[in-house]
Protein backbone atom coordinates (compact mmCIF):
# COMPACT_ATOMS: atom_id res chain seq x y z
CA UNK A 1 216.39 292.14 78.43
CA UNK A 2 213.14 293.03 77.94
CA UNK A 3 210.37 293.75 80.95
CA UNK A 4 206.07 293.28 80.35
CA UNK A 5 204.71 296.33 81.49
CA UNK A 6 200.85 297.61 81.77
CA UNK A 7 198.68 296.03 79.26
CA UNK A 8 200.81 292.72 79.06
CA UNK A 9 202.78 294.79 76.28
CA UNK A 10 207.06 293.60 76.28
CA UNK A 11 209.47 296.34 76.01
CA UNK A 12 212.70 295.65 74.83
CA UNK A 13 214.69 297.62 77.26
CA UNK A 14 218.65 297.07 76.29
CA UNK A 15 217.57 299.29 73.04
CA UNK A 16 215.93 301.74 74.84
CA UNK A 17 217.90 304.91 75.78
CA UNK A 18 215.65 306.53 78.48
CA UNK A 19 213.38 304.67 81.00
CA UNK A 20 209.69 305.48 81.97
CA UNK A 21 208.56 305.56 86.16
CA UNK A 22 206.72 302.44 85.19
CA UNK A 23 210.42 300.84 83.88
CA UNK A 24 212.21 301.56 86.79
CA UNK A 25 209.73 300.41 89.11
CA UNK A 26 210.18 297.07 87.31
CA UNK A 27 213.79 297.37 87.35
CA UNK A 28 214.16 298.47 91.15
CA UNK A 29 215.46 298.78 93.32
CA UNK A 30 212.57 301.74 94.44
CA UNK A 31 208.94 301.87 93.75
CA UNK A 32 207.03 304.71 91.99
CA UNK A 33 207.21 307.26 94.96
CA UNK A 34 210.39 306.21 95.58
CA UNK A 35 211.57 307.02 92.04
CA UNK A 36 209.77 310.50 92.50
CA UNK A 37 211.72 310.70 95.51
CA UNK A 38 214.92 310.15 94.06
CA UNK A 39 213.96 312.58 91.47
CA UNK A 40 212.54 315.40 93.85
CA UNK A 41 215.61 314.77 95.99
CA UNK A 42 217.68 315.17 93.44
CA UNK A 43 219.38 311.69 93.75
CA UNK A 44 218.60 311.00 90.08
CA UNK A 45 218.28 313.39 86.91
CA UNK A 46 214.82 313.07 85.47
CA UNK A 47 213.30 314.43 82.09
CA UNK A 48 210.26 315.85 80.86
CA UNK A 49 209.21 314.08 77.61
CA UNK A 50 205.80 316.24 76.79
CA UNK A 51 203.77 315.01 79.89
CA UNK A 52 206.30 312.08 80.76
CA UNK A 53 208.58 311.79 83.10
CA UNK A 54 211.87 309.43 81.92
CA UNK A 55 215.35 308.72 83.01
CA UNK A 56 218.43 308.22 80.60
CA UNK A 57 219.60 304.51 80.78
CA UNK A 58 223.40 306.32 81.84
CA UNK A 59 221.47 308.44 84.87
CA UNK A 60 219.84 305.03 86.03
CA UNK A 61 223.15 303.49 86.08
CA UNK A 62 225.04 306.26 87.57
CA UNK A 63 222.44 305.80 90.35
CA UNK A 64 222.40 302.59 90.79
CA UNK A 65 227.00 302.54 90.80
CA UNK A 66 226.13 305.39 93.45
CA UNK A 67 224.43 303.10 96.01
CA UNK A 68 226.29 302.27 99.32
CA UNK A 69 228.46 299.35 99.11
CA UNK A 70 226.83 296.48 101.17
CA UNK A 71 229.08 295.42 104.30
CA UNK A 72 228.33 291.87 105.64
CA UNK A 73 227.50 291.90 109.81
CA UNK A 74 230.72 289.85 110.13
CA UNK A 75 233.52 291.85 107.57
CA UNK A 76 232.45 294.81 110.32
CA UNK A 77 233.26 293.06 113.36
């Protein structure tokens, strides 16, 4: 899978073992404050890379498998 991010550039993202603020926002399901959100909430693990901020590929996908299960209007009645 790969994603174009600023600049028109393509990142290959299946090789890639942590994800920029940028990445996830094209991934979803948040936007950029809502990453930081996650982060400052502490609904995700974030890393400091020098200056950057990343997520591992496993913490993305631990919060992503940690998401409410979505109940259809009728299975509830």
């Amino acid at each position: 899978m790969s994603i174009k991010i600023a600049g028109g550039n393509k990142v290959e993202l299946a090789i890639k073992p942590c994800l920029s603020i940028a990445e996830l926002v094209e991934l979803g399901p948040l936007s950029r404050a809502g990453w930081f959100n996650a982060i400052r909430d502490g609904r995700v693990t974030a890393r400091k890379l020098g200056s950057r901020t990343v997520v591992l590929r496993e913490d993305y996908e631990r919060f992503l498998r940690g998401l409410p299960i979505a109940r259809s209007a009728r299975a509830a009645a």
